[in-house]
C-alpha atoms as a PDB file:
ATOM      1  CA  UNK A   1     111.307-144.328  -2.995  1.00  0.00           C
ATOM      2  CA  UNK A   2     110.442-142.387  -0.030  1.00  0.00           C
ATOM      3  CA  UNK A   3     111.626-139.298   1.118  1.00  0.00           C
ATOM      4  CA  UNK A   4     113.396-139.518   4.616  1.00  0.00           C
ATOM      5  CA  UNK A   5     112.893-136.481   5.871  1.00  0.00           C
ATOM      6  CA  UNK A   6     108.923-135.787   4.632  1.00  0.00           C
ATOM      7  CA  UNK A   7     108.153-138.951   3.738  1.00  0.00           C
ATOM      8  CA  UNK A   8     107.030-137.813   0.176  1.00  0.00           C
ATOM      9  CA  UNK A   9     108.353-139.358  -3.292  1.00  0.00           C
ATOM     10  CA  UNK A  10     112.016-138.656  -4.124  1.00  0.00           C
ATOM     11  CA  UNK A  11     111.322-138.887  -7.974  1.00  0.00           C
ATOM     12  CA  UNK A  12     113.573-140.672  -9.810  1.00  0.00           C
ATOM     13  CA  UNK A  13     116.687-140.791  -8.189  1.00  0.00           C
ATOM     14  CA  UNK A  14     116.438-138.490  -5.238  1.00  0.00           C
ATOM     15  CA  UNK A  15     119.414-136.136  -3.315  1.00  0.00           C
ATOM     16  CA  UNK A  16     121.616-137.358  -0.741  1.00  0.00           C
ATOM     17  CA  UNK A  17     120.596-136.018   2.701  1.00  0.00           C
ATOM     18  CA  UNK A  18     123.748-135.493   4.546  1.00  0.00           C
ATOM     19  CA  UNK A  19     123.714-132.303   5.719  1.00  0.00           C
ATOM     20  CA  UNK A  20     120.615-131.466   6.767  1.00  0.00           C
ATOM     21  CA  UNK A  21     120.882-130.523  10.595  1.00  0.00           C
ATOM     22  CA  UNK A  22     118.788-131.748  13.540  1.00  0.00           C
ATOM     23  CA  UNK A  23     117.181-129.682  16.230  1.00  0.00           C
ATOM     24  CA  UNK A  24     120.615-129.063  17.918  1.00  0.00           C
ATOM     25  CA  UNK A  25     122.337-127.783  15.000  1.00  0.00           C
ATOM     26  CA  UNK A  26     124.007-130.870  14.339  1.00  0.00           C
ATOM     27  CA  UNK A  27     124.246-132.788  11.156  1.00  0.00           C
ATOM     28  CA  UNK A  28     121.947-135.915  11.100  1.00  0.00           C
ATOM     29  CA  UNK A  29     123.638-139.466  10.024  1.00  0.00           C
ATOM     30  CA  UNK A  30     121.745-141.007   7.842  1.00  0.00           C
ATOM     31  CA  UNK A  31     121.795-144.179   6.139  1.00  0.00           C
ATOM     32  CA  UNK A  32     123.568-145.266   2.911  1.00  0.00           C
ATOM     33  CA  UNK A  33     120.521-145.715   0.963  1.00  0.00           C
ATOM     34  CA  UNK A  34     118.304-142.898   2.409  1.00  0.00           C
ATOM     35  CA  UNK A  35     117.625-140.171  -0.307  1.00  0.00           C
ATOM     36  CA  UNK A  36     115.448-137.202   0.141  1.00  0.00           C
ATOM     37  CA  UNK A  37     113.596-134.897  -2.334  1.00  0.00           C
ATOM     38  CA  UNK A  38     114.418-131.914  -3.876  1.00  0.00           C
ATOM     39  CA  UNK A  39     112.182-129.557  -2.234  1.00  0.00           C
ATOM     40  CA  UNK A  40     114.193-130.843   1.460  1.00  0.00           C
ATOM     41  CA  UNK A  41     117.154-130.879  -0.155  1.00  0.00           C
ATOM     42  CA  UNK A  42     116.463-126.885  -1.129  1.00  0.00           C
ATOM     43  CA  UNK A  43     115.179-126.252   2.357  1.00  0.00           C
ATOM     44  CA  UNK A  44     117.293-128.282   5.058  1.00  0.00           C
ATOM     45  CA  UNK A  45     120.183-129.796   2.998  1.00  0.00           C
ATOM     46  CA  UNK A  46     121.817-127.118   1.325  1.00  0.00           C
ATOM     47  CA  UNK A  47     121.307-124.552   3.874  1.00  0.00           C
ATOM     48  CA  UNK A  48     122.488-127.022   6.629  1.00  0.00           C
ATOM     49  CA  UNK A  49     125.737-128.036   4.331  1.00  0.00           C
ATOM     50  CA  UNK A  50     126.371-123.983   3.563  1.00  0.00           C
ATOM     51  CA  UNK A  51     125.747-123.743   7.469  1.00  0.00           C
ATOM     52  CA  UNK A  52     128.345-126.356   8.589  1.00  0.00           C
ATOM     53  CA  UNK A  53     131.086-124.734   6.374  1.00  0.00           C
ATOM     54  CA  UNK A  54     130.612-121.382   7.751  1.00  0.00           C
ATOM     55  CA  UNK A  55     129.619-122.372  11.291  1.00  0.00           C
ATOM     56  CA  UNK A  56     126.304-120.533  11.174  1.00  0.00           C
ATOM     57  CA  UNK A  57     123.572-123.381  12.210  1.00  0.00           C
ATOM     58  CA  UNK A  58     121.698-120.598  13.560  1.00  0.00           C
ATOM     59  CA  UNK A  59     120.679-119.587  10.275  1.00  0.00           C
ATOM     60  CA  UNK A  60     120.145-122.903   8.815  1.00  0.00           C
ATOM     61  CA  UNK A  61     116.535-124.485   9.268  1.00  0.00           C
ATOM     62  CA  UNK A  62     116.420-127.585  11.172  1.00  0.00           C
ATOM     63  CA  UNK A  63     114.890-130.824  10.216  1.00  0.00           C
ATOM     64  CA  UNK A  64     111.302-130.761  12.422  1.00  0.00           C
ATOM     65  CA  UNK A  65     111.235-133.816  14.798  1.00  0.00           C
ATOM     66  CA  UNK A  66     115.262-135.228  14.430  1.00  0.00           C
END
């Protein structure tokens, strides 16, 4: 399975993606079935989820090209 944001393997099962923001600072929707790896999940998921909690997007990095 591919990653949907990088487009590189996911492994075996993969991370969900919601969260990760687009180039507005809002969160992407993805598809049920779309997973993405853990090295975007560390770098735009997480950061993006923490971000929409606390209403910081400026300090969340943004998913390149969505």
């Amino acid at each position: 399975m591919k990653c949907c944001i990088c487009g590189k393997e996911v492994g075996r099962y993969g991370n969900n993606p919601d969260g990760a923001l687009d180039e507005n600072g809002k969160a992407i929707v993805w598809g049920e079935y779309d997973r993405c790896c853990d090295d975007c999940n560390r770098k735009y998921v997480v950061p993006g989820r923490i971000a929409l909690l606390t209403d910081r997007t400026v300090e969340a990095e943004k998913v390149p090209g969505k």
